[in-house]
Structure formats: C-alpha cells, structure tokens
Protein backbone atom coordinates (compact mmCIF):
# COMPACT_ATOMS: atom_id res chain seq x y z
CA UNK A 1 -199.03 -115.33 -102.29
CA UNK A 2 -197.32 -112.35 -104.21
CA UNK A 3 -197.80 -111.95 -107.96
CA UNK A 4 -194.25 -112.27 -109.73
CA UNK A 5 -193.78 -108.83 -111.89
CA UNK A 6 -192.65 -109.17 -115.39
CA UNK A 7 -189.11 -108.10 -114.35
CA UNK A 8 -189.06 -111.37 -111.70
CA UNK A 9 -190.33 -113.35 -114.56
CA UNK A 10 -187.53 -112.24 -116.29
CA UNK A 11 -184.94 -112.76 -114.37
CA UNK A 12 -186.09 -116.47 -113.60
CA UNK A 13 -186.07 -117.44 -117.57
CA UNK A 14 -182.48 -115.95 -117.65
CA UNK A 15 -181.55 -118.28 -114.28
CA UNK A 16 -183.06 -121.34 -115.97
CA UNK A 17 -181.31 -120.66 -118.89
CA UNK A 18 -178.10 -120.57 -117.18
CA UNK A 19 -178.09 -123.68 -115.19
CA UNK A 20 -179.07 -125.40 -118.65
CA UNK A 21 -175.71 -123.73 -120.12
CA UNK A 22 -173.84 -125.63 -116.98
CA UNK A 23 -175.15 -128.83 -117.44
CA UNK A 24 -174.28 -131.27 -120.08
CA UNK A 25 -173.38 -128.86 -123.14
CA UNK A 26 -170.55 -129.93 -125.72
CA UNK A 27 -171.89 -127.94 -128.81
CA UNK A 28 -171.45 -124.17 -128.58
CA UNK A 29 -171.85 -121.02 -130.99
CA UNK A 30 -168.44 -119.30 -131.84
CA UNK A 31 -168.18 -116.03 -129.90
CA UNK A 32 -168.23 -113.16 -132.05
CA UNK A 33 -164.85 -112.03 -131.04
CA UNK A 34 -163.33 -115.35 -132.74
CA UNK A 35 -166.04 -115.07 -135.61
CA UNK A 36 -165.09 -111.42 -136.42
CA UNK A 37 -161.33 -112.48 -137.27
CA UNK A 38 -162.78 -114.95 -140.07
CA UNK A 39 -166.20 -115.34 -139.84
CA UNK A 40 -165.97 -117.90 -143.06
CA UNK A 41 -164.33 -120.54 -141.00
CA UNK A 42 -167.13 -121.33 -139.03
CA UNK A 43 -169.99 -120.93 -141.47
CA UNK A 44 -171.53 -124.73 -143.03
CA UNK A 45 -171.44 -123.92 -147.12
CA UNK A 46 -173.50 -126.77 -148.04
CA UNK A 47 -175.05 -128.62 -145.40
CA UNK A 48 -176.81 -128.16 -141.69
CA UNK A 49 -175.92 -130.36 -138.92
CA UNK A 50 -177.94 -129.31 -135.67
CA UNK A 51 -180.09 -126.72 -135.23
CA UNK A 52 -178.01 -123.50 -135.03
CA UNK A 53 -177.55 -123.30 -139.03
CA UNK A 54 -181.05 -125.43 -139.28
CA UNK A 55 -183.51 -123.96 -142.14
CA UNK A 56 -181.27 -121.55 -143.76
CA UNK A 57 -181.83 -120.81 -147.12
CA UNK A 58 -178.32 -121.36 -149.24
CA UNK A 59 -178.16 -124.93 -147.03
CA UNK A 60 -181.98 -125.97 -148.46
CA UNK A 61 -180.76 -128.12 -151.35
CA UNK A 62 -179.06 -130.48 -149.19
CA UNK A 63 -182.39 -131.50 -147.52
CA UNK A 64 -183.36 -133.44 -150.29
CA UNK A 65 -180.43 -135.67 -149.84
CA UNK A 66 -180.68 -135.78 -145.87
CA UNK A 67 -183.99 -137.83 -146.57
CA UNK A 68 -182.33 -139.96 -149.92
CA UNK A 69 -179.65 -140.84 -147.16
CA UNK A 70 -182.35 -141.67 -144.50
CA UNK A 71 -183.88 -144.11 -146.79
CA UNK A 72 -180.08 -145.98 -147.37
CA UNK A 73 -179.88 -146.26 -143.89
CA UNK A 74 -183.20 -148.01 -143.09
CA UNK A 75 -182.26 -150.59 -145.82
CA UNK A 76 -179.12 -151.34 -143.79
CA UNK A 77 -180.49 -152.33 -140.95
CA UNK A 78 -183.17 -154.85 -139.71
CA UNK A 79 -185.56 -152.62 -138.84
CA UNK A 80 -187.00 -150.68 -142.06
CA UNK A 81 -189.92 -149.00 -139.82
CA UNK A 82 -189.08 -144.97 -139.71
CA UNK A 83 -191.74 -145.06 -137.05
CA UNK A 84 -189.29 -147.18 -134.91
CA UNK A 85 -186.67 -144.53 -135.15
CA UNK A 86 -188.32 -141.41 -134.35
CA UNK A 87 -189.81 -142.77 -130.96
CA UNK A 88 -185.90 -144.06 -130.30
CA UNK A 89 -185.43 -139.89 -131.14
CA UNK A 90 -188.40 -139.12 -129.18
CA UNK A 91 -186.62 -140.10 -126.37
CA UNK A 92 -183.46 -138.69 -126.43
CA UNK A 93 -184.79 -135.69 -127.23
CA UNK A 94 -184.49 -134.15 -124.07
CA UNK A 95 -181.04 -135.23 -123.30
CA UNK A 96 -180.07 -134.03 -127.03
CA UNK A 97 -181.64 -130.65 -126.31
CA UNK A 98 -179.41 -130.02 -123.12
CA UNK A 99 -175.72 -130.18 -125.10
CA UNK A 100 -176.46 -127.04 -126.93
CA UNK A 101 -175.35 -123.94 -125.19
CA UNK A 102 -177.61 -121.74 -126.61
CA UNK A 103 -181.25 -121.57 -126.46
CA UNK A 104 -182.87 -124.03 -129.10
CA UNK A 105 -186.73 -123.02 -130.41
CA UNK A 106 -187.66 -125.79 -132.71
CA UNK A 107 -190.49 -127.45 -131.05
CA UNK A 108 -190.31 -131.34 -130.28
CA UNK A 109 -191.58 -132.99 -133.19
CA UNK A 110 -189.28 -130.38 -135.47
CA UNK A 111 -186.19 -130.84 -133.19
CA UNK A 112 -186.89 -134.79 -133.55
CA UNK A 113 -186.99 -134.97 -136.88
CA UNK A 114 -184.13 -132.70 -137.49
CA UNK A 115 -182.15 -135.06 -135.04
CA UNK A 116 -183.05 -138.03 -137.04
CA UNK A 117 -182.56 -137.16 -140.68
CA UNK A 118 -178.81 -135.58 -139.79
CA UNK A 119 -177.98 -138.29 -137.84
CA UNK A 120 -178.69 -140.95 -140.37
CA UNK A 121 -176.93 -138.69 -142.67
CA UNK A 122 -173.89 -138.46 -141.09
CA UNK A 123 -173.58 -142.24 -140.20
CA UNK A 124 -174.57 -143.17 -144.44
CA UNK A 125 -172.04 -140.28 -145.50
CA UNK A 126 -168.97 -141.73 -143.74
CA UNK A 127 -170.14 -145.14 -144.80
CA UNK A 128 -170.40 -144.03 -148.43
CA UNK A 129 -166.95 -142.59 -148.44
CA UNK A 130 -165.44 -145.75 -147.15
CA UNK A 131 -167.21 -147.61 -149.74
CA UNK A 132 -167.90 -145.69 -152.46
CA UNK A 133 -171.65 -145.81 -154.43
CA UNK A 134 -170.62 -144.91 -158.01
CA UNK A 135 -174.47 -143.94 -158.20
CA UNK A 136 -174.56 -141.67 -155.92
CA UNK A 137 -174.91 -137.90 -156.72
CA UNK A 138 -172.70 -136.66 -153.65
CA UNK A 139 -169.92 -139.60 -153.39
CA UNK A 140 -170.04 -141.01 -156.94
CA UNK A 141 -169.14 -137.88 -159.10
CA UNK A 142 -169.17 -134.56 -157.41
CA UNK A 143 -165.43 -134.44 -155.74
CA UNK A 144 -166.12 -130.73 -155.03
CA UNK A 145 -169.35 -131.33 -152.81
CA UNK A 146 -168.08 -134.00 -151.05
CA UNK A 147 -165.13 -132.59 -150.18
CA UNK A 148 -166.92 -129.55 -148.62
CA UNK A 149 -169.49 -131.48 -146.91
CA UNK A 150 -166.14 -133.25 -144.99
CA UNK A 151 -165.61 -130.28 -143.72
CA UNK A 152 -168.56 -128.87 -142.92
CA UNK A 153 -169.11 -132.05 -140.88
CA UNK A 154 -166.22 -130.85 -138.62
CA UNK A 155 -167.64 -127.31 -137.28
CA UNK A 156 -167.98 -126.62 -134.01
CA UNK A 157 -171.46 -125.26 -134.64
CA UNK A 158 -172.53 -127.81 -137.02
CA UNK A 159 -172.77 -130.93 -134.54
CA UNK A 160 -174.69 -133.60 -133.07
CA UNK A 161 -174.26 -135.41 -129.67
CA UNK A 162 -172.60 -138.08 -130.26
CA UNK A 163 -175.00 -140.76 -128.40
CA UNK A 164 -177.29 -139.87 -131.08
CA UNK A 165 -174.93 -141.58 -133.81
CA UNK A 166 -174.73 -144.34 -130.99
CA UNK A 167 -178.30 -144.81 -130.65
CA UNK A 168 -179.20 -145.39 -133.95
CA UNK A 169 -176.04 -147.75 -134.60
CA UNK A 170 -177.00 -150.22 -131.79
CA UNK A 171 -180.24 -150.60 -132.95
CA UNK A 172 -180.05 -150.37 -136.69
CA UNK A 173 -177.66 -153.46 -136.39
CA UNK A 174 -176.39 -153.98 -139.38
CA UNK A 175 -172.83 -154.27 -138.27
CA UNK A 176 -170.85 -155.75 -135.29
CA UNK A 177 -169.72 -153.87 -132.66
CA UNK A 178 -171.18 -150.73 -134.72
CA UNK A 179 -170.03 -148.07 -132.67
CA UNK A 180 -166.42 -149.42 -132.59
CA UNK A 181 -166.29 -150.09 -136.22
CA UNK A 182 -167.97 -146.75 -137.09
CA UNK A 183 -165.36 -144.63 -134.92
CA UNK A 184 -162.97 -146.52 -137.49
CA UNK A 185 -164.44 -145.63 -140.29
CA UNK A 186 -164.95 -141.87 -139.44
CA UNK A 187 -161.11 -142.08 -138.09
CA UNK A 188 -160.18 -143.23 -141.41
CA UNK A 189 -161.67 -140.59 -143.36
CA UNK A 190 -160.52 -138.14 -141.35
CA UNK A 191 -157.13 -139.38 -140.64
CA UNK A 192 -155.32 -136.57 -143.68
CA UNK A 193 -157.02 -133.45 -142.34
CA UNK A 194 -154.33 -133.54 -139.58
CA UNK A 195 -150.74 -133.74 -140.33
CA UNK A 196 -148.72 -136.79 -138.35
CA UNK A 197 -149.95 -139.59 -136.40
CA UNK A 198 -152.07 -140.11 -133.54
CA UNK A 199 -149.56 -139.62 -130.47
CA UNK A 200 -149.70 -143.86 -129.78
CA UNK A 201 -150.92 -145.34 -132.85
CA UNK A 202 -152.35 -148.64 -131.98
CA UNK A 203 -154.68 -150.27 -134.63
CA UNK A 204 -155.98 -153.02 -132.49
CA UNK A 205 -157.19 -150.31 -129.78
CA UNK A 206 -160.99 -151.01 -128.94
CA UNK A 207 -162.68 -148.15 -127.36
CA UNK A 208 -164.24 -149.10 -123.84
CA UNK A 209 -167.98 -148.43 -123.16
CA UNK A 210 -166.53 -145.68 -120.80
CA UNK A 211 -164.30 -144.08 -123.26
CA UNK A 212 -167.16 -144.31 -126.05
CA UNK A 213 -169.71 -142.08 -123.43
CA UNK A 214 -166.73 -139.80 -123.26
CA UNK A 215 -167.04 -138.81 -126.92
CA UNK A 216 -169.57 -135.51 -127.22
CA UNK A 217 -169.29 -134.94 -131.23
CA UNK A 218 -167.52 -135.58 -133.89
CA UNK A 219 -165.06 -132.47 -133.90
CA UNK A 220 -164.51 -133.60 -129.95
CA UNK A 221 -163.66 -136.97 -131.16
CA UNK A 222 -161.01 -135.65 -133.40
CA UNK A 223 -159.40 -133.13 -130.98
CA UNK A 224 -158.79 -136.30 -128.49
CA UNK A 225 -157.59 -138.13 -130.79
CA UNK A 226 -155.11 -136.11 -131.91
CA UNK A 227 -153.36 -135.81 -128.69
CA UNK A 228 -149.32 -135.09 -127.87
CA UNK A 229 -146.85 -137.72 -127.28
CA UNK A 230 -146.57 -139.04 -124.14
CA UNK A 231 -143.26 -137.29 -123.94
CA UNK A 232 -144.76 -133.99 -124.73
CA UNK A 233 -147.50 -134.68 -122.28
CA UNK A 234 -145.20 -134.88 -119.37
CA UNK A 235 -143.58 -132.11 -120.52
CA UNK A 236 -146.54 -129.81 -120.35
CA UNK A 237 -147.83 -131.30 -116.59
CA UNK A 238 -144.02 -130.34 -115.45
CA UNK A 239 -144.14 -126.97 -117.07
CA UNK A 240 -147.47 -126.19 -115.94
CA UNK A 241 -146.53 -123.30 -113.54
CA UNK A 242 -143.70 -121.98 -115.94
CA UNK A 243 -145.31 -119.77 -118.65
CA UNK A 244 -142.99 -118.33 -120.36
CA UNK A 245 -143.58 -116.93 -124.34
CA UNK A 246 -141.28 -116.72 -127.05
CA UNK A 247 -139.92 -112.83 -128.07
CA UNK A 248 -138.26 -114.16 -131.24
CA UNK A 249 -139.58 -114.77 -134.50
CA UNK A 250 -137.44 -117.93 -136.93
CA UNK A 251 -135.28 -114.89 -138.70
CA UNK A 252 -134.59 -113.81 -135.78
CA UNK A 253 -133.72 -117.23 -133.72
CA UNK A 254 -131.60 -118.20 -137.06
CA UNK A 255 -129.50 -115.14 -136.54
CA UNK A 256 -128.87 -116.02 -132.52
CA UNK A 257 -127.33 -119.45 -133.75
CA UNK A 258 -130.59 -121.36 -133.51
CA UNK A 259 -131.38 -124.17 -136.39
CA UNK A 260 -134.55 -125.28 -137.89
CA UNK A 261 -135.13 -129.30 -138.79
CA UNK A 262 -137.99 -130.82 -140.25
CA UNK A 263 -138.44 -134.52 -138.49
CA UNK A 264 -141.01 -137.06 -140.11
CA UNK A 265 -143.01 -139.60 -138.46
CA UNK A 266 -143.90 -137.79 -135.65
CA UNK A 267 -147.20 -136.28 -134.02
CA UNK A 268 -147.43 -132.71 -135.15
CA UNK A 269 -146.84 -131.34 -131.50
CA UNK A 270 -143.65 -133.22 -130.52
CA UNK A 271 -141.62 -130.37 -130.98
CA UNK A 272 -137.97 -130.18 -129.57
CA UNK A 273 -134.99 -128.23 -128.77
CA UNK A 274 -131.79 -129.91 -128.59
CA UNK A 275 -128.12 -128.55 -129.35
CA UNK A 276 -129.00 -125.37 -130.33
CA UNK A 277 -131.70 -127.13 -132.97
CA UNK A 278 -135.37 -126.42 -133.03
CA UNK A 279 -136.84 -129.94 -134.61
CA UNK A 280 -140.31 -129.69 -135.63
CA UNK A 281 -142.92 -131.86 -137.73
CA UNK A 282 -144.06 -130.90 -141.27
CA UNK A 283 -147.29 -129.17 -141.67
CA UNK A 284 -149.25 -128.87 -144.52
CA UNK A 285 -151.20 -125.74 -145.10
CA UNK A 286 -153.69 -126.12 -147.66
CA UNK A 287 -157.34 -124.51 -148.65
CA UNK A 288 -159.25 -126.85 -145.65
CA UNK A 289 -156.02 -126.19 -142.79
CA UNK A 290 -157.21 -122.83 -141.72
CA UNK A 291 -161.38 -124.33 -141.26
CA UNK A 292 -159.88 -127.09 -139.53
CA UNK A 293 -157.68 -125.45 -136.53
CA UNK A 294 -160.16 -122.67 -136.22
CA UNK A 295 -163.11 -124.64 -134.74
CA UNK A 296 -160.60 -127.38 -133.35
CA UNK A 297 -159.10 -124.04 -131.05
CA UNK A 298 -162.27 -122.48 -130.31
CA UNK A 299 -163.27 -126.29 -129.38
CA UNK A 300 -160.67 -126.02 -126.53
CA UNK A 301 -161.62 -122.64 -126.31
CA UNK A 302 -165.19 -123.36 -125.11
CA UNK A 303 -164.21 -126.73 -122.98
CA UNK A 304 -161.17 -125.25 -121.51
CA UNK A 305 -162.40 -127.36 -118.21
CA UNK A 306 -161.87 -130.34 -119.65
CA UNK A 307 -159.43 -129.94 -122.62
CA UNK A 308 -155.93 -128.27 -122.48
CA UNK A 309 -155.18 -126.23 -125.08
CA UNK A 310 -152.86 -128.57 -127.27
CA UNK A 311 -153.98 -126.95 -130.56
CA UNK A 312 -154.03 -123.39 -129.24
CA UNK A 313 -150.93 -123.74 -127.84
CA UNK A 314 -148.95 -125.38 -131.14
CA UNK A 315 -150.43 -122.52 -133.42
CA UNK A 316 -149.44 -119.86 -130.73
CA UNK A 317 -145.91 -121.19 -130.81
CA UNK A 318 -145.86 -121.07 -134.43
CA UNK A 319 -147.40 -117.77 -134.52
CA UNK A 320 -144.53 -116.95 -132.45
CA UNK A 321 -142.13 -117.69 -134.92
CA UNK A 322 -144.13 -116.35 -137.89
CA UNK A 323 -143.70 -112.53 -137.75
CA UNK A 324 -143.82 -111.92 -141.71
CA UNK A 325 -143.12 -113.50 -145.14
CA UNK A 326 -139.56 -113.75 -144.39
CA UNK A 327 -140.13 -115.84 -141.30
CA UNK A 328 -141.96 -118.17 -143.42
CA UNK A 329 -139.53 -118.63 -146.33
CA UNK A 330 -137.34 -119.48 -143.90
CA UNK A 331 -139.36 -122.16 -142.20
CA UNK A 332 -140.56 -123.60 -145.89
CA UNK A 333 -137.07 -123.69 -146.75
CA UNK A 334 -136.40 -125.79 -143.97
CA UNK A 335 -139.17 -127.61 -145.37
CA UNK A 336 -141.38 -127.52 -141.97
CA UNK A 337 -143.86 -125.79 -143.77
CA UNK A 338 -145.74 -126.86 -146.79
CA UNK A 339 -147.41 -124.15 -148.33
CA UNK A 340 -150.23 -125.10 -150.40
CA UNK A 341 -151.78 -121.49 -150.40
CA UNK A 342 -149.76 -119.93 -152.57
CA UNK A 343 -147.58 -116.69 -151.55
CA UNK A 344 -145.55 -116.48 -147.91
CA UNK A 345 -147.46 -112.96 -147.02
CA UNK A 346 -150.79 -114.84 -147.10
CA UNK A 347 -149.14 -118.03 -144.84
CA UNK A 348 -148.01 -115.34 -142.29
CA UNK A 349 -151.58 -113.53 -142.39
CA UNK A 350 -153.10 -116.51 -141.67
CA UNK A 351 -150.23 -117.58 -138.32
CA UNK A 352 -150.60 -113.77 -136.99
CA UNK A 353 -154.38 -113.93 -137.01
CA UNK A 354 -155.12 -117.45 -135.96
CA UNK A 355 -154.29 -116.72 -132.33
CA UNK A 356 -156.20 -113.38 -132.37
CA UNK A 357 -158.65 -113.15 -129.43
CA UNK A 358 -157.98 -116.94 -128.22
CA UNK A 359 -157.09 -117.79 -124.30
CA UNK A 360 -153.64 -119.52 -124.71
CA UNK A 361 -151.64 -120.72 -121.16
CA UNK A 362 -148.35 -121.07 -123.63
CA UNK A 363 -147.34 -124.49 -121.34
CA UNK A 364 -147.03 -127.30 -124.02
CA UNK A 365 -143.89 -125.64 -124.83
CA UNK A 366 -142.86 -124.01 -121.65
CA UNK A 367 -139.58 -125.88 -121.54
CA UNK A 368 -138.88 -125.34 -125.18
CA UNK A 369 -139.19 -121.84 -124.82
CA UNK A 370 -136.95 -121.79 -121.97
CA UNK A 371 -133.85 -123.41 -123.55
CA UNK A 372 -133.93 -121.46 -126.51
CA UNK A 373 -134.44 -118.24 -124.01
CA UNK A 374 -131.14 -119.67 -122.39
CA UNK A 375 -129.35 -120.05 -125.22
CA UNK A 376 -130.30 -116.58 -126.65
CA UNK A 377 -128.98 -115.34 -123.59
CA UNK A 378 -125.33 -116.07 -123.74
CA UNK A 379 -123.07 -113.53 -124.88
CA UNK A 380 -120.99 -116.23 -126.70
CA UNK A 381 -124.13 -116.98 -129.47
CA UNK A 382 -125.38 -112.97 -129.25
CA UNK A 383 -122.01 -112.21 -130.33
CA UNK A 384 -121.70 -114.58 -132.99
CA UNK A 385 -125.16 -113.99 -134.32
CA UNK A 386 -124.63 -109.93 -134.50
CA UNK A 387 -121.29 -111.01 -136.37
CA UNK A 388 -122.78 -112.95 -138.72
CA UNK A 389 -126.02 -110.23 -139.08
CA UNK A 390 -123.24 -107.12 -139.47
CA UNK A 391 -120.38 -108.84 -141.58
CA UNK A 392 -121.11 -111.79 -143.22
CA UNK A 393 -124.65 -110.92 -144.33
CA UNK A 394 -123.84 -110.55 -147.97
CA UNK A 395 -120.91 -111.54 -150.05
CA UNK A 396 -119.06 -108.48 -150.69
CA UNK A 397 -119.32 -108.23 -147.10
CA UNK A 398 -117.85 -111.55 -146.17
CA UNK A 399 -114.87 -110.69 -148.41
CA UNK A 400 -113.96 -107.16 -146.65
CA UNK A 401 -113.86 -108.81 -142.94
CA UNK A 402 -111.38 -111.41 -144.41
CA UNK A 403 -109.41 -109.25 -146.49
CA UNK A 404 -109.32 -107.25 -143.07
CA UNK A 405 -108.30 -109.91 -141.17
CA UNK A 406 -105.28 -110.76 -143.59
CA UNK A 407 -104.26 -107.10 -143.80
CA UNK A 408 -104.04 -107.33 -139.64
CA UNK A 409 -102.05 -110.28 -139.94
CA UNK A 410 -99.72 -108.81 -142.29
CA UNK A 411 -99.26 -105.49 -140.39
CA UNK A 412 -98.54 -107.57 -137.21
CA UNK A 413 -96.26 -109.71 -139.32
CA UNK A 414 -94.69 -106.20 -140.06
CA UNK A 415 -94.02 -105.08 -136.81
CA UNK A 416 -92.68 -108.06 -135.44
CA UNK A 417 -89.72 -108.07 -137.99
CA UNK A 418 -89.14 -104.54 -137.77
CA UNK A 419 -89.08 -105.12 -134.20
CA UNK A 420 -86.39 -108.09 -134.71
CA UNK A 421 -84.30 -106.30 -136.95
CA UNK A 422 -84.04 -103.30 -134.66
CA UNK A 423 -82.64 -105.71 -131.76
CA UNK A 424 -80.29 -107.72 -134.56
C-alpha cells in the first residue's frame, strides 16, 4: 500500500472539512466583505454565545453569570443533578458540532460545557425578562446591560442550535408544553425589535413538532417569523423571473408625480403602488435597527437555499430610494421614516451602505418597480414633473409663470378686438 505524502494528507483534511460545511450547518461566520462595511454590527459586546466569540477577553465577566444562571435553571426543574445535564450535552455534542460552518477546536468536554452553561443561559435570560427578578444584577437594575445582551443574543455568529434549547426544556420540565411556551416567551421579547406585525398574526398558533425541528437558532426563528403578507408573497413567486431595479431615488419619484403614504398596521414589507401612490409601513430607525438587519441579511445571505431574501430585498428597495439627506427628509416628512439617530446624512449613510456587498434578486418588489417604471414613463407625468421642477419650484417662480400666463391672455384678448374692430 502507498504512503499518503503530506500534500495528500492535506488535501483529505480540506475534503472532510468541506462535506462537514454541506451538511447540517445553520450558524456561520460573517464574510469579511460584509464585516469590512461595519464590522461593529456583528461583534457580541458583552456576552459569548457559541464558540466562535468563546474565551475572549472583554466577554470574560459575563462567565460568572452564565454559571449564576445555570444554577436558576436547575432549581426550575425536577432534576437538580448538573451531572444529568451534561451527559444529555454529551450526546448531542456531535450533532451540535456539525451546524457550525467553520472549523470548531474546543475539545469535547470544553465544547460540552460551553454548550450547557449558554444554553441554560439563554433559556433563564428570556425567562427573567418575562418575569422580572428585582434581585437580579442583569434584569433587576442594569437597563443598559440587559438591553445589550438582547441584542447580542440575536447575532448571526453568536448562536446555538436550537435543539439544544429543546433538549434541555423537555427534560428540565418545569413547564407544559415547554418548547411551545418558550418560543412565546422569546417571541414576546423580541416582538419591538421589528417594526409591524407578523404577516398572519394568530395568537392561538401552536407550532407542530415538524415546524419546531425546522427552527436552527434563535436569529433563524426571528427571520421566519417575520415573513411578508400573503399578498406580498404571491407577488414575489409571480415576479420571480422579472427583475427589474429602481433608477429613482424619493426626490426624484416626487418630482415625476409619484406620492409617498405612510400606512399603519401592516407588516413592514407590504409595500404598494397604487394611483400614482407609493404606500409604505413606518420604520423606526433607532441605535439597535442597524445590528438587527445586518445579521438578519447576512442570515439570508448565508441560507440563500432555503430563505429568500425578504430582508435584503426591503432594505435594497429602500436603499433605492435613499440617495442622500434630502431623500430622507422627504420620506420622514411623509412620516415613513422615524429617525431615532439623529441627523438625515447619517440615516442615508446607513441605507447606502447596508446593501454594500450583499446578493439581492430585487423580486419582492418586482411588480412595484414596474408600475412606477410605467408611470415614469409617460410623457404626460415627465412633463408635468419637469414643469413643476423648472417653474413652480420656488415662490417667486410660481408667480412669474402666472403673471405670464395672464399677460398671454391679455395680449390675445388684444388682438382679437383689434382684429374685430378692423372688420366693424
């Protein structure tokens, strides 16, 4: 039998490596093209979930709690026996291992512990915010920490597999139906980081054990939940073949005739075009937005296979519209936007760059995009909107056209009783 050469050896590691990428993975690292744009909005502040941000220094202090937080947890359920839990690890460990992307080197015993103490720290966390321990250093007093540790919570590189969450539910038992009431709860104190509805709200909705093996993370859970309407849905499947991209910015649309509405009570993608009105849903931009639809887009980004890119594609659109401060004034006037951030230069910063380096198929709003194309195509609303641009674009303005126009009626007033006179 031949003796493999190093290089062989090699190349075998790199082949085993990438049929473990293929297989079962739902937590990825953000590619460094994304991460170069803002590398902030993927980077935990205060707390490690998973192993890619595992053991770093300025995340240390929050270890301390991750085991305070284990303890709560065993006195929950009817099983107070740590020993218990890390064999129920033990065993998933393997399976856990496999939805990372990248190449994990913790050894076992470090990989199951880290698996255990953030998963009981994630389950007690959402608990405590539902019901609030006044005694407790994160949730009881520290708004600030808590608030960040939300949010770090949701990056796409600060995960666990969901089944993990599961696992330890079902058996800690301290609840009915835990995994049911637990999506719930996390539902619930997520449900402002999104603007708008779910697209079919329906409290009484029980996930099936199907749907529940569907879940991969927390951040996944979220993106399906916020879906489009049904309307907007069919919309996109229809559309599908018909990419087509705005050339406009709002200023711009506003001057070819086109109006901007703010409508309430709807998802934040049902966006529509109808008689010569673009209606769209308020969004709020505050400090968190930005963190939020950056690892919810490079979410799609990295499970394009099985996601569509509903969140790509709304903050392309609305990157479309945004081409500077002006574009947003207009749009906050309309009061579509709420801008929380402070000037409209740093709102339109934020649009123009969001979409930067991002795969985007532009077909949840294919049809959109094609009426208002329409529409800025007819001579009739070009002709009125380079009117309105040239003459009536100030006051002053808007006073010489009409003083104009009366001094043509008067001269044709003129000639006509000249020319009567002359035949009298």
């Amino acid at each position: 039998m031949a003796i493999e050469d190093s290089v062989t050896i090699n190349i075998n590691k790199k082949l085993r490596d990438q049929c473990h990428v293929s297989s079962d993975c739902c937590i990825f690292e953000v590619p460094s093209d994304l991460r170069s744009v803002n590398e902030k909005a993927y980077e935990p502040q205060m707390i490690a979930i998973g192993p890619y941000h595992h053991g770093k220094a300025h995340l240390s202090a929050m270890e301390k709690h991750k085991i305070r937080y284990l303890q709560s947890f065993l006195r929950r359920g009817d099983k107070n026996d740590v020993s218990w839990y890390v064999q129920l690890i033990r065993g998933l460990e393997e399976s856990a291992r496999k939805c990372y992307a990248e190449h994990i080197c913790l050894p076992e015993d470090a990989f199951v512990e880290m698996l255990l103490l953030d998963g009981c720290f994630i389950i007690e966390f959402i608990c405590k915010l539902v019901d609030p321990d006044a005694e407790d250093p994160i949730i009881g007093s520290d708004h600030k920490s808590r608030g960040v540790i939300k949010l770090d919570l949701l990056l796409l590189e600060n995960q666990l597999p969901f089944f993990i969450l599961r696992e330890l539910l079902v058996t800690s038992a301290w609840i009915q139906n835990p995994e049911i009431e637990f999506i719930k709860l996390i539902l619930l104190v997520y449900g402002s980081y999104l603007p708008g509805p779910r697209y079919d709200p329906d409290p009484s909705h029980k996930y099936t054990p199907e749907e529940m093996t569907q879940i991969k993370n927390l951040l996944g859970l979220l993106h399906d939940y916020w879906k489009p309407s049904r309307a907007r849905i069919k919309a996109y499947s229809e559309q599908r073949k018909h990419v087509r991209k705005f050339m406009r910015c709002a200023t711009e649309l506003k001057e070819a005739g086109i109006e901007f509405k703010s409508v309430k009570g709807c998802n934040l993608f049902d966006i529509k075009f109808e008689h010569g009105r673009i209606e769209i849903p308020k969004i709020e931009i505050a400090d968190s937005t930005e963190r939020v639809l950056r690892n919810l887009i490079a979410y799609e980004q990295l499970t394009s296979f099985e996601n569509p890119y509903y969140f790509t594609d709304y903050m392309v659109f609305m990157d479309s519209l945004i081409d500077s401060a002006k574009d947003v004034e207009l749009l906050c006037r309309r009061k579509i936007i709420v801008n929380r951030l402070g000037d409209d230069e740093t709102l339109a910063t934020l649009f123009n760059k969001i979409g930067k380096y991002v795969v985007c198929n532009r077909v949840l709003y294919a049809d959109i995009a094609k009426k208002v194309d329409e529409h800025c195509e007819k001579r009739r609303n070009l002709w009125m909107a380079n009117l309105r641009h040239d003459h009536f674009n100030t006051p002053w303005a808007t006073i010489s056209v009409l003083a104009a126009i009366v001094l043509l009626l008067l001269t044709c007033t003129q000639t006509v009783y000249s020319v009567l006179s002359y035949y009298k």
